[in-house]
Protein backbone atom coordinates (compact mmCIF):
# COMPACT_ATOMS: atom_id res chain seq x y z
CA UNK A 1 29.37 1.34 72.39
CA UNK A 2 28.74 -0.08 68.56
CA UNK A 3 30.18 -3.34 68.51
CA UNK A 4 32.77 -5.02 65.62
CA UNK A 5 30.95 -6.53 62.83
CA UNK A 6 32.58 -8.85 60.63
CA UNK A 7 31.76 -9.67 57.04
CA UNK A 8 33.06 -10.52 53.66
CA UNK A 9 32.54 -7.92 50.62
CA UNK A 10 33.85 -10.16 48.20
CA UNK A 11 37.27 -9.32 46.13
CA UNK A 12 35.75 -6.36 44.04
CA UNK A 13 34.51 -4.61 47.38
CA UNK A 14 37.64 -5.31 48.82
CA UNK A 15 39.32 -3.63 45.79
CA UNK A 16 37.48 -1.09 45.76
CA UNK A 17 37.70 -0.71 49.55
CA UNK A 18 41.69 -0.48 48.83
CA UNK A 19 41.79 1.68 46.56
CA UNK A 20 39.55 4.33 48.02
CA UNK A 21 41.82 4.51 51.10
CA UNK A 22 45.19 3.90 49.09
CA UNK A 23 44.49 7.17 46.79
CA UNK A 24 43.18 9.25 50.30
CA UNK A 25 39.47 9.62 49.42
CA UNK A 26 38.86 7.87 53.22
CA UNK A 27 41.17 7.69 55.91
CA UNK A 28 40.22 4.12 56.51
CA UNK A 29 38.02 1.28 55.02
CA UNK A 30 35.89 1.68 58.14
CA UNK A 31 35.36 5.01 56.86
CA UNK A 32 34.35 4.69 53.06
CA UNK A 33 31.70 1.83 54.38
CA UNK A 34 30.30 4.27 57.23
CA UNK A 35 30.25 6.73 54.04
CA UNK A 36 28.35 3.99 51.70
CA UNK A 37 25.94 3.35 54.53
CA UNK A 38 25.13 7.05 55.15
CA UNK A 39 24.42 7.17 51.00
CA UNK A 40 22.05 3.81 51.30
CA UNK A 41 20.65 5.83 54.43
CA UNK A 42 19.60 9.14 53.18
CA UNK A 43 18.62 6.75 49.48
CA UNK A 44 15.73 5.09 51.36
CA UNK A 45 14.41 8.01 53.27
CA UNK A 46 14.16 9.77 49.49
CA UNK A 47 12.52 6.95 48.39
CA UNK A 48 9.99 6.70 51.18
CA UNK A 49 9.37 10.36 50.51
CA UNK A 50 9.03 10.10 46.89
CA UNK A 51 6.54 6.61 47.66
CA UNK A 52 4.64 9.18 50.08
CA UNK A 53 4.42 11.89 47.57
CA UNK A 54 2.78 9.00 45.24
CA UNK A 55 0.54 8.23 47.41
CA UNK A 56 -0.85 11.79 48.25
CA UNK A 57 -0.89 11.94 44.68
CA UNK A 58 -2.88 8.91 43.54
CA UNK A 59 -5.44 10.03 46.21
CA UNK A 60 -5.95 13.41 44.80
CA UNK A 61 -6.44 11.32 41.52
CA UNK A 62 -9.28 8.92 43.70
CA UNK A 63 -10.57 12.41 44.64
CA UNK A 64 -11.39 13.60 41.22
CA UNK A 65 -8.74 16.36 42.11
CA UNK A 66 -6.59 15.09 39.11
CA UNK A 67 -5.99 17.41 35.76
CA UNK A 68 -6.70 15.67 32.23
CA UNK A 69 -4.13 17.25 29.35
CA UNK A 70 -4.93 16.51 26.02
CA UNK A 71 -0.84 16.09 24.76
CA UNK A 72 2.39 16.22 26.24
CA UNK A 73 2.97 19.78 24.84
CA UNK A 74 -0.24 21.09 27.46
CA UNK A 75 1.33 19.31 30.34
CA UNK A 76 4.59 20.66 29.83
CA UNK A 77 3.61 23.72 29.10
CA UNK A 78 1.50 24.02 32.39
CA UNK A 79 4.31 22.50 34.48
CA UNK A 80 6.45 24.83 32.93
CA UNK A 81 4.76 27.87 33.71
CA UNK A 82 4.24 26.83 37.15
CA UNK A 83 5.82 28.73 40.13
């Protein structure tokens, strides 16, 4: 069973808190923070997808598996063209 948790947002959380239950977006402030915690959730495991993905990518690069373009207008054309 999750336990209560007690904290202060500060009075522009709180407003905002208010007034996203006052005009029936959430049912309850409980509700718009679970909402606001399932955003910062699915945030970070984008991000530490998208760091992966960097990663993979820099060691193609250490590889010598990387592409040189001579301008913009090759690289966009190629990435355009793609799929």
């Amino acid at each position: 069973m999750a336990r209560a948790k007690t904290f202060s947002l500060g009075d522009n959380y709180d407003g905002i808190l208010s007034d996203l239950v006052k005009n029936g977006r959430f049912g309850t402030e409980t509700e718009a923070v679970r909402a606001g915690i399932r955003m910062l959730a699915d945030y970070e495991i984008k991000m530490r997808s998208l760091r992966n993905d960097i990663q993979a990518a820099d060691a193609e690069i250490e590889a010598g598996l990387g592409k040189r373009y001579i301008n913009g207008t090759d690289l966009f054309n190629d990435v355009m063209n793609e799929g």
